[in-house]
N, C-alpha and C. Protein backbone atom coordinates (compact mmCIF):
# COMPACT_ATOMS: atom_id res chain seq x y z
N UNK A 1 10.02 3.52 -75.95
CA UNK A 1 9.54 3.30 -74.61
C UNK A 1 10.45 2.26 -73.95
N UNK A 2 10.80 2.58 -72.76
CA UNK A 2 11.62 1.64 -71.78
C UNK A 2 10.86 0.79 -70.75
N UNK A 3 10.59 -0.27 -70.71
CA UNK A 3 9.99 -1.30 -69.54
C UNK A 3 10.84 -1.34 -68.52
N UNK A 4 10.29 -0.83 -67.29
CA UNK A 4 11.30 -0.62 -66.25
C UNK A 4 10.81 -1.63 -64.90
N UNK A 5 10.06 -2.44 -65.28
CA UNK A 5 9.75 -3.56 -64.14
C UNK A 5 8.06 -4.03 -65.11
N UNK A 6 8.63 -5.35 -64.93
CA UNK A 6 7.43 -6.02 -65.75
C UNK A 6 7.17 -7.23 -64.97
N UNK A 7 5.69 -8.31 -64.83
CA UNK A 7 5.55 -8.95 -64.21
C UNK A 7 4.03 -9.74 -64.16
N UNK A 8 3.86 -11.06 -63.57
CA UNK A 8 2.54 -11.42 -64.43
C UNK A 8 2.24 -12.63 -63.27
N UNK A 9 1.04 -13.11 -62.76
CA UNK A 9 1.10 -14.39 -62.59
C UNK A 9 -0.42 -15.06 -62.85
N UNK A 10 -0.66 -16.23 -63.12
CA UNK A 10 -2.05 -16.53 -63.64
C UNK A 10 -2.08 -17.73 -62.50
N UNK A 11 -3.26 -17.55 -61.66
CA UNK A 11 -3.60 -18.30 -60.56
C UNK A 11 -4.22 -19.22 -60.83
N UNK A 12 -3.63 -20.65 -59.93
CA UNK A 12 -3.44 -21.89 -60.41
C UNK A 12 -2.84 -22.58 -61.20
N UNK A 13 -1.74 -21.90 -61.85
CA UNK A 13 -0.81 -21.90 -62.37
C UNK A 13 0.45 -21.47 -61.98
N UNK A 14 1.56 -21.93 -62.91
CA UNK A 14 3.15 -21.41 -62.92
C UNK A 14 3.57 -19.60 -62.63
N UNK A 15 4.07 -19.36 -61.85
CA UNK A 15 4.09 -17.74 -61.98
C UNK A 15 5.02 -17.36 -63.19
N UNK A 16 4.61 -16.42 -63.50
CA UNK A 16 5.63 -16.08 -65.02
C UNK A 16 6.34 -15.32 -64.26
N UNK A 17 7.51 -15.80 -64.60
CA UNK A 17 8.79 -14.78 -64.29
C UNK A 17 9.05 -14.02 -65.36
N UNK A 18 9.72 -13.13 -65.58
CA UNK A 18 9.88 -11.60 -66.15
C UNK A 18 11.13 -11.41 -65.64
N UNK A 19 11.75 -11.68 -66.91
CA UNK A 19 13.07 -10.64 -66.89
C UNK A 19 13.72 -9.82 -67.54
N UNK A 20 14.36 -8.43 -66.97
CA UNK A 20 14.27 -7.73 -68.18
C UNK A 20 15.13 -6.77 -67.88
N UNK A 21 16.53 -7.98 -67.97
CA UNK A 21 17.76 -7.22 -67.85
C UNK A 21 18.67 -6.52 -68.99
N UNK A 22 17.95 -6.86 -70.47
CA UNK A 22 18.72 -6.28 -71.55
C UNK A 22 17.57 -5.31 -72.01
N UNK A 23 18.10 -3.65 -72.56
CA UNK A 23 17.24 -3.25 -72.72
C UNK A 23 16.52 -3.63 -74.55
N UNK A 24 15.53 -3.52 -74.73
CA UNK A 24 14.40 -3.90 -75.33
C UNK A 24 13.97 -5.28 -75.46
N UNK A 25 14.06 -5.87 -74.44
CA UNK A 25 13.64 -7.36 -74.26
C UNK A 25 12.83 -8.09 -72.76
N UNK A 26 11.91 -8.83 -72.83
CA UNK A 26 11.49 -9.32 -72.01
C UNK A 26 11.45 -10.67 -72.18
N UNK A 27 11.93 -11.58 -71.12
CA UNK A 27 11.50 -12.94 -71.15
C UNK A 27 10.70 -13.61 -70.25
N UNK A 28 9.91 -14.44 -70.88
CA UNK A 28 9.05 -14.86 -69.78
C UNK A 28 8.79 -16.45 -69.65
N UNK A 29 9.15 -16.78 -68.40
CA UNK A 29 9.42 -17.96 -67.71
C UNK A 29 8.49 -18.58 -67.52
N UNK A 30 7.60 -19.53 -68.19
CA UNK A 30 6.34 -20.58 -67.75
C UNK A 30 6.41 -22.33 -67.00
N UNK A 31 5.67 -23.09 -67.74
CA UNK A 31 6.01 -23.85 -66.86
C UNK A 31 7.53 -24.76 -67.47
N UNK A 32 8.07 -24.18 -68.31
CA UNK A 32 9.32 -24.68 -68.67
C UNK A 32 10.58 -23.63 -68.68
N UNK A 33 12.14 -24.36 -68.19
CA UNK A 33 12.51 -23.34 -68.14
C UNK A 33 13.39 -23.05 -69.58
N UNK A 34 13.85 -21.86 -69.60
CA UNK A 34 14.67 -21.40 -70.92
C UNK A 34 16.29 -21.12 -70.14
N UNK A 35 16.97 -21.69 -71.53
CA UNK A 35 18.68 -21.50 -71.46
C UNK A 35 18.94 -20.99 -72.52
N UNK A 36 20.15 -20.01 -72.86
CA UNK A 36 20.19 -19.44 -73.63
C UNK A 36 22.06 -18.82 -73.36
N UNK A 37 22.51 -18.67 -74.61
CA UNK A 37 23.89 -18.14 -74.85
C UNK A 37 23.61 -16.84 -74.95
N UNK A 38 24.69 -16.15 -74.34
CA UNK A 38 24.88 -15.20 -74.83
C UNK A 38 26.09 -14.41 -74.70
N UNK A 39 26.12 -13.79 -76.45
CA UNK A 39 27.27 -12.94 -77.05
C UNK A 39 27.40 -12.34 -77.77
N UNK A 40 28.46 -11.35 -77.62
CA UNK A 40 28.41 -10.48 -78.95
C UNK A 40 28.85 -11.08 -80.14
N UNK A 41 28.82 -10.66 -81.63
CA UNK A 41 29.20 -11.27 -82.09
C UNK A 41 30.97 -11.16 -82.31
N UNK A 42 31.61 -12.42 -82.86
CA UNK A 42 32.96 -12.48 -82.15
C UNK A 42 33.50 -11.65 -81.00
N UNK A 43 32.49 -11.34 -80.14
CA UNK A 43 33.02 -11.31 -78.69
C UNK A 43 33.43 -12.20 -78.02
N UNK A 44 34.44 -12.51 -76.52
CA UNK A 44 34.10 -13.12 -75.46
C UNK A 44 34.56 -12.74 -74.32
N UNK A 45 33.79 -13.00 -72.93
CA UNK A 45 33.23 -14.22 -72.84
C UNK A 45 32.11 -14.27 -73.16
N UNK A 46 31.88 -15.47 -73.24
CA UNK A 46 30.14 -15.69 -73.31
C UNK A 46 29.56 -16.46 -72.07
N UNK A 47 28.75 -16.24 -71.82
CA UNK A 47 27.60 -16.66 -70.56
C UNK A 47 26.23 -17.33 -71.36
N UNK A 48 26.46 -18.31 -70.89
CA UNK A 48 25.19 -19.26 -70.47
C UNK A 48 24.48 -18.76 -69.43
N UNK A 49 22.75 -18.95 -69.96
CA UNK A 49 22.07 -18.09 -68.69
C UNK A 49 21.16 -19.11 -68.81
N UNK A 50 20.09 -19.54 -67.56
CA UNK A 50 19.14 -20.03 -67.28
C UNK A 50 18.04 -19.42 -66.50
N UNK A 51 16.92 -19.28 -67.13
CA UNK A 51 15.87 -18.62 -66.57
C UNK A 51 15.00 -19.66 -65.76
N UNK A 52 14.98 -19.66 -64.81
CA UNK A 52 13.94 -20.87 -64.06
C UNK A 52 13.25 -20.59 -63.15
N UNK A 53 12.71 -21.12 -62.57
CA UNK A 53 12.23 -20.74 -61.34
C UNK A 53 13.22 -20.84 -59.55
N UNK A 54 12.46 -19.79 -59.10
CA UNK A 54 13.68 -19.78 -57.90
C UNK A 54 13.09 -20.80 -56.90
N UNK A 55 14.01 -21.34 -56.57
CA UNK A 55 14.15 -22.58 -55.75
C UNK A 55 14.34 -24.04 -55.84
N UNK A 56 13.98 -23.83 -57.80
CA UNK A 56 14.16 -25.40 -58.42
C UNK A 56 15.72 -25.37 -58.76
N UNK A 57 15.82 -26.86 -58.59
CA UNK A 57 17.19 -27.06 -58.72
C UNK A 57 17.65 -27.26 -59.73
N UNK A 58 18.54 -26.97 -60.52
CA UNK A 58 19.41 -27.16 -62.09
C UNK A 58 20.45 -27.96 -62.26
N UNK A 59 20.88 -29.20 -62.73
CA UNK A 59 22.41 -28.88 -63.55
C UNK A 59 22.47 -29.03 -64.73
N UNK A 60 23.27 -28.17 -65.11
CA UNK A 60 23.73 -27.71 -66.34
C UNK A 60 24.78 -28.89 -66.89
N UNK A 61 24.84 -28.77 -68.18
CA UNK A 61 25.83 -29.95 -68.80
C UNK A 61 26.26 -29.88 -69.92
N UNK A 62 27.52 -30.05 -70.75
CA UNK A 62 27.41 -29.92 -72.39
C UNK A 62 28.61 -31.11 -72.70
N UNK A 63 28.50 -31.06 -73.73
CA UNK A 63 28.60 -32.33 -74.39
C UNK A 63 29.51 -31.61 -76.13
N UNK A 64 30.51 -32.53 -76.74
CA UNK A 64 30.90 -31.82 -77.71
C UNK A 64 29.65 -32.26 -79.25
N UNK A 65 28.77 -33.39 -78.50
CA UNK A 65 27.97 -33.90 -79.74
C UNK A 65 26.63 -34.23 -79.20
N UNK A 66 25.16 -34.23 -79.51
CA UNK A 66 23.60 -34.32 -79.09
C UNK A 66 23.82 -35.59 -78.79
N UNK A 67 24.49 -36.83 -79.50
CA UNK A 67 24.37 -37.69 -79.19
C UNK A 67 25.73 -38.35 -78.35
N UNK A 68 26.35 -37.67 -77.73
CA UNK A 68 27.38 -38.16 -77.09
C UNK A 68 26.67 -38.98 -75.74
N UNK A 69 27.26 -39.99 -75.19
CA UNK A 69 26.76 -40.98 -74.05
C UNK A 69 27.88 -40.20 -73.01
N UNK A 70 28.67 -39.26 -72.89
CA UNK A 70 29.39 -38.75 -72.40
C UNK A 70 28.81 -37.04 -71.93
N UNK A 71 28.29 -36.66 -71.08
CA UNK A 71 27.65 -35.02 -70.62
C UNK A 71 28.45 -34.40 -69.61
N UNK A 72 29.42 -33.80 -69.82
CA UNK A 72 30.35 -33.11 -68.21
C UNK A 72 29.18 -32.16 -67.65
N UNK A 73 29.27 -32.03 -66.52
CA UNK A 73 28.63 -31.55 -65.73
C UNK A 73 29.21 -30.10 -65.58
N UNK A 74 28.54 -28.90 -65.55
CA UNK A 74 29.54 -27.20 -65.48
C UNK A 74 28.68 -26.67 -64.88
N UNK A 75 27.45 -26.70 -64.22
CA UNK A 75 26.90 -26.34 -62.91
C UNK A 75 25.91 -26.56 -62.33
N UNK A 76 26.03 -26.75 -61.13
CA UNK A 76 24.65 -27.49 -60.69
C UNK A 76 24.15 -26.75 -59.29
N UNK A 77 22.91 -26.72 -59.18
CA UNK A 77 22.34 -25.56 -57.98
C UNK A 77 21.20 -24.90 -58.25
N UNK A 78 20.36 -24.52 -57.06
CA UNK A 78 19.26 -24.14 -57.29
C UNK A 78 18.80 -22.74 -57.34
N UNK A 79 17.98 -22.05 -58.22
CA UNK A 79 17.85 -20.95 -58.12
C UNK A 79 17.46 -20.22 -56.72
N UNK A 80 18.45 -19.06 -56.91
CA UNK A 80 17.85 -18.10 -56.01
C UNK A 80 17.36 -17.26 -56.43
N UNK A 81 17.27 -16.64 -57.99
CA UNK A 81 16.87 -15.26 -58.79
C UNK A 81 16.43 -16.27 -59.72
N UNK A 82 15.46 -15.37 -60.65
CA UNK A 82 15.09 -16.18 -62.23
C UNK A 82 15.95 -16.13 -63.15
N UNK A 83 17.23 -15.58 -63.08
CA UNK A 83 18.09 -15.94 -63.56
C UNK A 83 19.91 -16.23 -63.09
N UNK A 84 20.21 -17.46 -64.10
CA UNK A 84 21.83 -17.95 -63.30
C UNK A 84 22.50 -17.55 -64.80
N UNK A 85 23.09 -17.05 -64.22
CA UNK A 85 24.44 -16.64 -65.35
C UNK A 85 25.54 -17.36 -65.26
N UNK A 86 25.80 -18.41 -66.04
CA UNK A 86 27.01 -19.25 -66.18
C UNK A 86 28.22 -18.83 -66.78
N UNK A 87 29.74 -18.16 -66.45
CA UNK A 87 30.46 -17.44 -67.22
C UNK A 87 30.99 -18.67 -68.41
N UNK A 88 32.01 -18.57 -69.28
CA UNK A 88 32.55 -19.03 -70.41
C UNK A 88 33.43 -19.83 -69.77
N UNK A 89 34.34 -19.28 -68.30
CA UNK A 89 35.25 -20.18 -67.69
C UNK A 89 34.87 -21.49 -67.49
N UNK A 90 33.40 -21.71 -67.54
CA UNK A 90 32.88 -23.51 -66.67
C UNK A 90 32.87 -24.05 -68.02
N UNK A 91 33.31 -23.57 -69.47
CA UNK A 91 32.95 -24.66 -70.16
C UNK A 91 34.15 -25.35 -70.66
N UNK A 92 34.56 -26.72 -71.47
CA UNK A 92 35.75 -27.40 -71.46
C UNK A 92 35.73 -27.26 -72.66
N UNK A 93 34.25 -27.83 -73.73
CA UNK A 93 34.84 -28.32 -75.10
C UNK A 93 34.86 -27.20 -76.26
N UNK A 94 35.88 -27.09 -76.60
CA UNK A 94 35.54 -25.95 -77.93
C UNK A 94 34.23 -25.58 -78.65
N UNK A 95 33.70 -27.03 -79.42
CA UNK A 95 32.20 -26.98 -79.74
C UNK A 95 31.48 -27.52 -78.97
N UNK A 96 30.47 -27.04 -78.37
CA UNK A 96 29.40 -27.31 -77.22
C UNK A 96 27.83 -27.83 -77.41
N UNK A 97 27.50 -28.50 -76.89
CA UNK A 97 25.95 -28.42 -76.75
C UNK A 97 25.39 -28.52 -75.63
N UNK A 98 24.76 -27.77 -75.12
CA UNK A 98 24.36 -27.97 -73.26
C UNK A 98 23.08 -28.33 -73.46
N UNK A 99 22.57 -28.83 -71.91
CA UNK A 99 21.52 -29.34 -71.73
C UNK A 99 21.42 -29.03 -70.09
N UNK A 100 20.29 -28.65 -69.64
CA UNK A 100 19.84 -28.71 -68.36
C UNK A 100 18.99 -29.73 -67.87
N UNK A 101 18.90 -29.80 -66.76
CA UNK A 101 18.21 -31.35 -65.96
C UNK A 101 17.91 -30.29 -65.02
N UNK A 102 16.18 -30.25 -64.74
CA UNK A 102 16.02 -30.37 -63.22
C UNK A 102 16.14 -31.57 -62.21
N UNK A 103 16.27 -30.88 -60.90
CA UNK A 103 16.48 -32.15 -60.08
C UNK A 103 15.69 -31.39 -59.01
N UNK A 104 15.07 -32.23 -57.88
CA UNK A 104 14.45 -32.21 -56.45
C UNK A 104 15.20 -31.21 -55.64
């Protein structure tokens, strides 16, 4: 079976976003958002994606270590779709760890 538009919201609450751009998968967006890599294996490029809500603002950041006092910044902006696809070009360090920040 193929899910060809999926969708949910629970009133007084976060709307669940639903996305369900790869086929046999759905993700669903609550009151936190999800980031996620993705690739084939030894493929590239790879894309960083962020599922959030549209209109909150993001930046994105990675770092070559969790504890580095050092975070470059590789994109920042607010959703317009529930999902931002970050290509492989915005990132600098060979080994990565990202982190997102909402902002106002």
């Amino acid at each position: 079976m193929r899910v060809l538009d999926a969708g949910a919201w629970q009133p007084g609450e976060y709307a669940r976003a639903v996305d369900h751009h790869r086929v046999g998968r759905v993700t669903v967006i609550a009151a936190e958002p999800l980031m996620e890599l993705l690739a084939a294996p030894g493929e590239s490029p790879r894309t960083l994606v962020i599922y959030g809500h549209i209109g909150q603002g993001y930046r994105v950041e990675e770092a070559s270590s969790m504890s580095s006092a050092l975070w470059s910044s590789i994109w920042t902006g607010a959703l317009t779709n529930l999902v931002q696809p970050i290509p492989e070009a915005s990132f600098t360090n060979p080994m990565r760890y990202f982190r997102a920040l909402e902002w106002p």
